[in-house]
Protein backbone atom coordinates (compact mmCIF):
# COMPACT_ATOMS: atom_id res chain seq x y z
CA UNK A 1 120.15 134.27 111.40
CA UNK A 2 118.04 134.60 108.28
CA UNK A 3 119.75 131.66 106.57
CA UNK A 4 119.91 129.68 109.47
CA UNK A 5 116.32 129.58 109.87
CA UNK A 6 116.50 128.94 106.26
CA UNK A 7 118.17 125.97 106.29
CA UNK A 8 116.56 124.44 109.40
CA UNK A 9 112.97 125.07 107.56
CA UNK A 10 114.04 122.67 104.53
CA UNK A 11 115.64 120.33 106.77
CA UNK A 12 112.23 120.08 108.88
CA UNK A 13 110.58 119.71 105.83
CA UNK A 14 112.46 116.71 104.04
CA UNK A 15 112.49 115.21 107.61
CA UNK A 16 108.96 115.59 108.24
CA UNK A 17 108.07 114.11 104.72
CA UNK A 18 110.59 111.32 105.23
CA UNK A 19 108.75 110.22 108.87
CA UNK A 20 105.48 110.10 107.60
CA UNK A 21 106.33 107.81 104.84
CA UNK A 22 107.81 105.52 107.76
CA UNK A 23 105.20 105.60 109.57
CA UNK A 24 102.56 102.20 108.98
CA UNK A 25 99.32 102.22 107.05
CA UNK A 26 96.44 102.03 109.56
CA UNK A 27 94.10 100.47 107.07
CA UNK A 28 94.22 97.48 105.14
CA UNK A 29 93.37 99.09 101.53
CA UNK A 30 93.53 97.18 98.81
CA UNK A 31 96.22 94.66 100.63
CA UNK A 32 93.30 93.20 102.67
CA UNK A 33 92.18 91.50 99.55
CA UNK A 34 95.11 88.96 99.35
CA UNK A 35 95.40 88.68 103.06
CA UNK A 36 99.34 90.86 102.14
CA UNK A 37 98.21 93.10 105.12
CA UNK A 38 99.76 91.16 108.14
CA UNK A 39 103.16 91.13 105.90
CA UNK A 40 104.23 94.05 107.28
CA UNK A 41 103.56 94.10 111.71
CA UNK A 42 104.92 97.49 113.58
CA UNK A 43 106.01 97.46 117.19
CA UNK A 44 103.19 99.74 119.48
CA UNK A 45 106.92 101.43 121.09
CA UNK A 46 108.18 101.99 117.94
CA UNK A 47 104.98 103.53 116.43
CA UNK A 48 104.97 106.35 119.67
CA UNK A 49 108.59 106.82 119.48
CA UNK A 50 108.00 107.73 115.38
CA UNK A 51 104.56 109.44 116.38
CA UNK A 52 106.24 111.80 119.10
CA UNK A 53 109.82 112.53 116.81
CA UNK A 54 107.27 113.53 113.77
CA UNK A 55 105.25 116.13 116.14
CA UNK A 56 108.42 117.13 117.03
CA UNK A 57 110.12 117.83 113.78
CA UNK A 58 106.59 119.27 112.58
CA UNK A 59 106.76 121.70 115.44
CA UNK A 60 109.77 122.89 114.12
CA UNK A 61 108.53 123.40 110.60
CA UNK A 62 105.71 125.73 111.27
CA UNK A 63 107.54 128.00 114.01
CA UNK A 64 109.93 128.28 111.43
CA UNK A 65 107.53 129.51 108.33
CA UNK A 66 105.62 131.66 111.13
CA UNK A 67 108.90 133.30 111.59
CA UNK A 68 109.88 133.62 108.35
CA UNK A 69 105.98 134.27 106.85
CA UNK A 70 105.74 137.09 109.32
CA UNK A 71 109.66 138.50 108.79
CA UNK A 72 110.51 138.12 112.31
CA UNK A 73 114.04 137.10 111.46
CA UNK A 74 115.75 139.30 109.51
């Protein structure tokens, strides 16, 4: 059980890092300048779906280091 829980921590993890870099920018920064911001447009559906799936997977990453920070699974 121990190195399931393991295993589903570090998969969280890379997922949860690999959804936020998906999701869009919500400011302009330094794209604004050359007008480069409109390039790239997101769908509103698209941004929940991503928003909801990256809770999700999040979730799952801290009951995971709770039980494994506390040594609830052994």
């Amino acid at each position: 059980m121990l190195k399931f829980v393991w295993a589903l921590q570090v998969i969280s993890a890379l997922l949860v890092t690999v959804l936020i870099l998906l999701h869009s920018p919500k400011g302009d920064g330094i794209a604004g300048i050359g007008g480069a911001s409109q390039l790239f447009t997101s769908q509103k559906s698209a941004e929940k779906g991503l928003n909801k799936l990256t809770g999700i997977i999040a979730a799952i990453f801290i009951v995971c280091t709770f039980l494994l920070g506390f040594g609830i699974v052994k």
